[in-house]
N, C-alpha and C. Protein backbone atom coordinates (compact mmCIF):
# COMPACT_ATOMS: atom_id res chain seq x y z
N UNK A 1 -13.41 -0.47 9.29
CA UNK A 1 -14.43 -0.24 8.27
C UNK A 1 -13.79 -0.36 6.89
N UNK A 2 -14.55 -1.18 6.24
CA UNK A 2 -13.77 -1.28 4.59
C UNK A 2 -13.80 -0.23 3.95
N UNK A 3 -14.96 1.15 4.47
CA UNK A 3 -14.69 2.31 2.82
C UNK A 3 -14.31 3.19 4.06
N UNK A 4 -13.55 2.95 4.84
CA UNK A 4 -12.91 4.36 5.87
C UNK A 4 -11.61 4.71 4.79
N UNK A 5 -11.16 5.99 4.69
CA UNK A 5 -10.24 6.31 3.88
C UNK A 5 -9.15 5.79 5.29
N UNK A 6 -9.26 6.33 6.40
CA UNK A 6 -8.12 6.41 7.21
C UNK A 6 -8.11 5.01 7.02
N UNK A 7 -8.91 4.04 7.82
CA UNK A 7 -8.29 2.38 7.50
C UNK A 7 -7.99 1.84 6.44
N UNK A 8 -8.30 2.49 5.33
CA UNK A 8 -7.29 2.02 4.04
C UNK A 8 -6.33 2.93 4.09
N UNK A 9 -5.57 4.08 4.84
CA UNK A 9 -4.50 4.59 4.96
C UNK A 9 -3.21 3.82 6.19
N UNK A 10 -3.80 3.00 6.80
CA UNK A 10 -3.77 2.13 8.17
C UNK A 10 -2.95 0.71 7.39
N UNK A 11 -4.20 0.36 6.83
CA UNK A 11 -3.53 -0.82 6.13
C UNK A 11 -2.62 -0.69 4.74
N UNK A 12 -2.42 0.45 4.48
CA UNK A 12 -1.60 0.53 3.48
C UNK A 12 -1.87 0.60 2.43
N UNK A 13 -3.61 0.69 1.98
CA UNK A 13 -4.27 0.25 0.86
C UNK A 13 -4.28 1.48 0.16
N UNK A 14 -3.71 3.08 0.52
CA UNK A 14 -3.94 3.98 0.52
C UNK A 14 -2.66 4.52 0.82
N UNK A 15 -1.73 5.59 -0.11
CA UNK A 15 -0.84 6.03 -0.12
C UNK A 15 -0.79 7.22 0.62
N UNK A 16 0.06 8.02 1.37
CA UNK A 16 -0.07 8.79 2.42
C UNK A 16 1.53 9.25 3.20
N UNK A 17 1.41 10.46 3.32
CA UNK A 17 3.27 10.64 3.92
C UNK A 17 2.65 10.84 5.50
N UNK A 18 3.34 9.27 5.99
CA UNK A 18 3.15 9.26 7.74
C UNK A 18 4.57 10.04 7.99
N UNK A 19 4.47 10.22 8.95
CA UNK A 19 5.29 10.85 9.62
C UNK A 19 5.46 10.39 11.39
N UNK A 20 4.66 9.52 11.52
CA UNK A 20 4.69 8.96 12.49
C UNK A 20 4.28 7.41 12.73
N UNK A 21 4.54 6.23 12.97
CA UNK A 21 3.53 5.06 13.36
C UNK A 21 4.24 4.38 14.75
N UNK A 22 2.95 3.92 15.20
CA UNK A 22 3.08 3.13 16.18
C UNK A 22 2.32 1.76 16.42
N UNK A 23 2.46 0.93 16.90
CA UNK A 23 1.21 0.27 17.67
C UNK A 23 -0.17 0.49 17.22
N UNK A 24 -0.78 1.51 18.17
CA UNK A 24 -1.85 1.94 18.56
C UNK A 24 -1.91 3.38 17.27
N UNK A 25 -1.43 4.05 16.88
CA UNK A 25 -1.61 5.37 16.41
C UNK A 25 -0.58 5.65 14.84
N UNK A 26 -1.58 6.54 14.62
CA UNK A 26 -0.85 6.59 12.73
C UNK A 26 -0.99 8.36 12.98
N UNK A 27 0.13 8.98 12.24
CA UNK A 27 0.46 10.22 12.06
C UNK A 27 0.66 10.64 10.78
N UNK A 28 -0.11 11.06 9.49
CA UNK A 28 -0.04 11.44 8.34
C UNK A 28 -0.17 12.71 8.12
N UNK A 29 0.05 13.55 7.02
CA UNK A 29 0.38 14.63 6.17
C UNK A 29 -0.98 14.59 6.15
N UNK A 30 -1.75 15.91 6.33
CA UNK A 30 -3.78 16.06 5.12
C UNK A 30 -3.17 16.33 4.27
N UNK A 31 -3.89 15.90 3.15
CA UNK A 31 -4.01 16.23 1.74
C UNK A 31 -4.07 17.45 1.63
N UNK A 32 -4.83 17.84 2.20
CA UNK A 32 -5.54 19.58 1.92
C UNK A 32 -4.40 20.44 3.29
N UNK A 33 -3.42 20.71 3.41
CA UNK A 33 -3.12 21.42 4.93
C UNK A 33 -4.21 22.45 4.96
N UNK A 34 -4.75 22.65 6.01
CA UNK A 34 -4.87 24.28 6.32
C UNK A 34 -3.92 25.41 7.22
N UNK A 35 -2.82 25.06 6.96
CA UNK A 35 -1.46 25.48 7.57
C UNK A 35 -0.05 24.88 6.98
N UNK A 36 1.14 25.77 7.10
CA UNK A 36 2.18 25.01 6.57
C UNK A 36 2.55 23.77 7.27
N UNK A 37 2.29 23.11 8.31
CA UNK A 37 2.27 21.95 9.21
C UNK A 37 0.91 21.36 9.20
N UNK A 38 0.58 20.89 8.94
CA UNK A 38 -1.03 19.81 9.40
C UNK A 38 -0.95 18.30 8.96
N UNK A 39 -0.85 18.19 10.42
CA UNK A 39 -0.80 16.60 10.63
C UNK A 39 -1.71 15.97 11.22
N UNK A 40 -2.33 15.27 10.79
CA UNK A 40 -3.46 14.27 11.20
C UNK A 40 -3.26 12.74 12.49
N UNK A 41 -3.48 13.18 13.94
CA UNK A 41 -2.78 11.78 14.29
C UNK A 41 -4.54 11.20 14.76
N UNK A 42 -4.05 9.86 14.85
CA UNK A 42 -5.64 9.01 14.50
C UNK A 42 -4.99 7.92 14.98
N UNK A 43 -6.19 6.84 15.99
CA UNK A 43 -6.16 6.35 16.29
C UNK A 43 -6.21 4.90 15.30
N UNK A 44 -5.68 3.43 15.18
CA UNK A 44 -5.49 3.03 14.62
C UNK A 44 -6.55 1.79 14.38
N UNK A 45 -7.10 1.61 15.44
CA UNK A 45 -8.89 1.19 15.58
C UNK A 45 -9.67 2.40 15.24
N UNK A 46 -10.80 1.60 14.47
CA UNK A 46 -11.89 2.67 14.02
C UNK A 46 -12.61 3.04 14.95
N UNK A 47 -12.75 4.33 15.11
CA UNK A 47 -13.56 5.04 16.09
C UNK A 47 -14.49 6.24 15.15
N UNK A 48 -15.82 6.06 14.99
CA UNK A 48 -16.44 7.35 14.32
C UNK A 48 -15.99 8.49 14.47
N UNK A 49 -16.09 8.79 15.69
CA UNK A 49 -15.52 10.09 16.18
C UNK A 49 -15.65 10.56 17.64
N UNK A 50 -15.39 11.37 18.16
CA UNK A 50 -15.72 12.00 19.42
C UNK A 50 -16.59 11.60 20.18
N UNK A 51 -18.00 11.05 19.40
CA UNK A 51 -19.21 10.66 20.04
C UNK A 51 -18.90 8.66 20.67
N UNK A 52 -17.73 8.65 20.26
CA UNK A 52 -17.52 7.25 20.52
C UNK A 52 -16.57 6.32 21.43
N UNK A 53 -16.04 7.96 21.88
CA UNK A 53 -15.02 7.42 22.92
C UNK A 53 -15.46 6.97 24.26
N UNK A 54 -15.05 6.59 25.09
CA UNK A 54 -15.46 5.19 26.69
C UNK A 54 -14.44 5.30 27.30
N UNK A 55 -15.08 5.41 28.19
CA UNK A 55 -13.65 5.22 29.59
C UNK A 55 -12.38 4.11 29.04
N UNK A 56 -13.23 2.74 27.93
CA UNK A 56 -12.04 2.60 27.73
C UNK A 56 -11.02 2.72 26.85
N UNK A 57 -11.14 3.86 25.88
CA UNK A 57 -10.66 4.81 25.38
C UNK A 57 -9.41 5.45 25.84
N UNK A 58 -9.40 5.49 27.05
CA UNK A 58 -8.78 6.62 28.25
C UNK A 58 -7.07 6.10 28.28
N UNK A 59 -6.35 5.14 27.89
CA UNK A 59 -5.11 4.98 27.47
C UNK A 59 -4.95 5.20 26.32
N UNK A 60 -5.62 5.03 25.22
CA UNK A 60 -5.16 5.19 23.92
C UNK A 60 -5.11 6.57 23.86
N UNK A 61 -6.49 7.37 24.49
CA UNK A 61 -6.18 9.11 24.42
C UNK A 61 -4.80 9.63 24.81
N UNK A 62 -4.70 8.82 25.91
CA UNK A 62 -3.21 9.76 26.63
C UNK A 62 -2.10 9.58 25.89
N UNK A 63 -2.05 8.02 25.00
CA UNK A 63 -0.93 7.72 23.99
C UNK A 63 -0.94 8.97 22.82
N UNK A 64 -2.43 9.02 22.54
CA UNK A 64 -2.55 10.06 21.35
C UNK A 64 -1.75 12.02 21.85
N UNK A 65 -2.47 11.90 23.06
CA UNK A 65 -1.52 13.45 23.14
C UNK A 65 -0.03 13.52 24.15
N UNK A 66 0.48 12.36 24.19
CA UNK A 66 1.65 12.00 24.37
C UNK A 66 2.38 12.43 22.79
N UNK A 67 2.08 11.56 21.97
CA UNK A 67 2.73 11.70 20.57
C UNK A 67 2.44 13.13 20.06
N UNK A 68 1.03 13.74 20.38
CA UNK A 68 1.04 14.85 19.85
C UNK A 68 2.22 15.76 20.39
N UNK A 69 2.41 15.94 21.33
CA UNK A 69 3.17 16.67 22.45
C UNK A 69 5.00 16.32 22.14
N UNK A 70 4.93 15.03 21.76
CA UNK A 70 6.57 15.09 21.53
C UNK A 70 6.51 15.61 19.60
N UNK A 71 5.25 15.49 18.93
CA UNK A 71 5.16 16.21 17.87
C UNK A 71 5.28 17.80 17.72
N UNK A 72 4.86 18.35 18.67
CA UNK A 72 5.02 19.80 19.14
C UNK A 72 6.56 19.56 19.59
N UNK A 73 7.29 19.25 20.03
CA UNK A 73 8.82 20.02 20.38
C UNK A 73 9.48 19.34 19.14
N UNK A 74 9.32 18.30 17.96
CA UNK A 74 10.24 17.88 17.48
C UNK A 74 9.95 18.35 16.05
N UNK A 75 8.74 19.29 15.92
CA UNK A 75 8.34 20.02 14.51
C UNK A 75 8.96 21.56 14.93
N UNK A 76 9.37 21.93 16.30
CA UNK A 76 9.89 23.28 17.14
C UNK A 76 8.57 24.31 17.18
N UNK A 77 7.28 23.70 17.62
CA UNK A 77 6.27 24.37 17.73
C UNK A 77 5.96 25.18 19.00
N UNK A 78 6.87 24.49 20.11
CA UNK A 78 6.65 24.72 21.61
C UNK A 78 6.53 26.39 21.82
N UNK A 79 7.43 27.10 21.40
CA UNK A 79 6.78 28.63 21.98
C UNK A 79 6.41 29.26 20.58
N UNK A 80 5.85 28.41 19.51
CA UNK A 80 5.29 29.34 18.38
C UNK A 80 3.67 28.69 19.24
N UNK A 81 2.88 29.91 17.44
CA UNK A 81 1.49 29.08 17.30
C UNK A 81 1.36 28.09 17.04
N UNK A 82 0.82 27.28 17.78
CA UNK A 82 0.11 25.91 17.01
C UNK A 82 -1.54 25.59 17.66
N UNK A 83 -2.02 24.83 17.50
CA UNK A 83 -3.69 24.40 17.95
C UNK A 83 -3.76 22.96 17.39
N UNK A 84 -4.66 22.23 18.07
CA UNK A 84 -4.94 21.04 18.12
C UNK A 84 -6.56 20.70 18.10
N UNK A 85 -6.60 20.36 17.21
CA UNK A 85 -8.11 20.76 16.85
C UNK A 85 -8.97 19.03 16.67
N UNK A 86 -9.94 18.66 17.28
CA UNK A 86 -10.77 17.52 16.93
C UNK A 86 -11.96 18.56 16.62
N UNK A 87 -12.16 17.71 15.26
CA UNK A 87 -14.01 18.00 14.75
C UNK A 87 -14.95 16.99 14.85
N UNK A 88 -15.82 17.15 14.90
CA UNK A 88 -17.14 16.29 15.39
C UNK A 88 -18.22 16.96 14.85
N UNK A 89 -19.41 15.68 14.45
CA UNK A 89 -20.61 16.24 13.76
C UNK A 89 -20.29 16.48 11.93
N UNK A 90 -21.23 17.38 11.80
CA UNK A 90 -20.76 17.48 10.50
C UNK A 90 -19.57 18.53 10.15
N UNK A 91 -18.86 18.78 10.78
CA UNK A 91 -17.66 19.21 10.79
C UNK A 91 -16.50 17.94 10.72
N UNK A 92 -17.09 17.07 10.88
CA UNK A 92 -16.43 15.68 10.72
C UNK A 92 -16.17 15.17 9.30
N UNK A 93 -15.18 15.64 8.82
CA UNK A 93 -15.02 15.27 7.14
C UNK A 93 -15.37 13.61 6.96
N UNK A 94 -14.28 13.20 7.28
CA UNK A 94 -13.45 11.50 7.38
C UNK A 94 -14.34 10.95 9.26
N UNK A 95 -14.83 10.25 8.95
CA UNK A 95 -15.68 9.10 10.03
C UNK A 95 -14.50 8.44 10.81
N UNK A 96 -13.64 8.96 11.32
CA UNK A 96 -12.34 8.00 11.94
C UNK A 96 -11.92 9.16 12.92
N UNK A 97 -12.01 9.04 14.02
CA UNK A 97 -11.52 9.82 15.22
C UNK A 97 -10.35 10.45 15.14
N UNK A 98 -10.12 11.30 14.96
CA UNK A 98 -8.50 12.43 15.05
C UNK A 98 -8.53 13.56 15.47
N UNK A 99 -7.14 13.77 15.64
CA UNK A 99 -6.50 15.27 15.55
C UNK A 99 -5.87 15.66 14.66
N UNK A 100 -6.40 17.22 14.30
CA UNK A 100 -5.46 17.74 13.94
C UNK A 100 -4.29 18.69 14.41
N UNK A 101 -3.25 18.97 14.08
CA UNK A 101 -1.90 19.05 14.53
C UNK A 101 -1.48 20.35 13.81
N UNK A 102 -1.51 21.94 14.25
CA UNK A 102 -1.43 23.00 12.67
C UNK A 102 -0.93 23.75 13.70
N UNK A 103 0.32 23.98 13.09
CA UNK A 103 1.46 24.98 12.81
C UNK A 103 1.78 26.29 11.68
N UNK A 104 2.76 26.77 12.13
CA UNK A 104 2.80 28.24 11.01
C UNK A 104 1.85 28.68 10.76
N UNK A 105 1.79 29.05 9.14
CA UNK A 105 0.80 30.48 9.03
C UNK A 105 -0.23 29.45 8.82
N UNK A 106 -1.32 29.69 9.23
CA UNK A 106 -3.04 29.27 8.54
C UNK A 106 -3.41 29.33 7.49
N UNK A 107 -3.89 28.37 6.76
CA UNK A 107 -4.49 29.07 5.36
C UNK A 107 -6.11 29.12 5.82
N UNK A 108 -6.79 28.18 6.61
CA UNK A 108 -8.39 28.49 6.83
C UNK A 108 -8.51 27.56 8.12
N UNK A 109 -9.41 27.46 8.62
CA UNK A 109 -9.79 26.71 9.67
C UNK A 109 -10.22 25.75 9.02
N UNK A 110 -9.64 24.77 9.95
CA UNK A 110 -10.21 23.00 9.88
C UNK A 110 -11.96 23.00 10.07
């Protein structure tokens, strides 16, 4: 999508501290954390959101909480708090399918 913030964060058109890329998946800093850790990982095809995923979906998901998961032991989240949060609906800020990734203290809910 041309006015998706994430696909102008994708293509570069849009400045952003990744912290992760691959292939298939992009891992950036939110602007806003609501925690001292919040990382955004998103798929690198546009997907609205939640309401849009398909069976054939079903590898790219497992890539996505693969990375989340080696993101949890290599941020040292494994026996703290953390949560992994997808929003959907109008809880859906940004129109581009993700997770969020929140560690340490909370400042508010996603």
């Amino acid at each position: 999508m041309d006015d998706c913030i994430f696909c102008k964060i994708i293509k570069k058109q849009l400045p952003s501290k990744i912290e992760f890329e691959s292939e298939d998946i992009i891992v950036f800093q939110d602007i806003h954390p609501s925690a001292d850790l919040h990382l955004l990982i998103a798929p690198k095809i546009h997907l609205d959101g939640i309401q849009n995923i398909g069976p054939e979906q079903r590898e790219l998901l497992g890539k996505m909480f693969i990375v989340i998961n080696n993101l949890v032991a290599e941020k040292n989240l494994t026996d703290k708090n953390y949560r992994v949060v997808i929003n959907g609906g109008k809880s859906q800020i940004v129109p581009h399918l993700h997770f969020h990734l929140l560690g340490g203290k909370w400042y508010r809910f996603v």
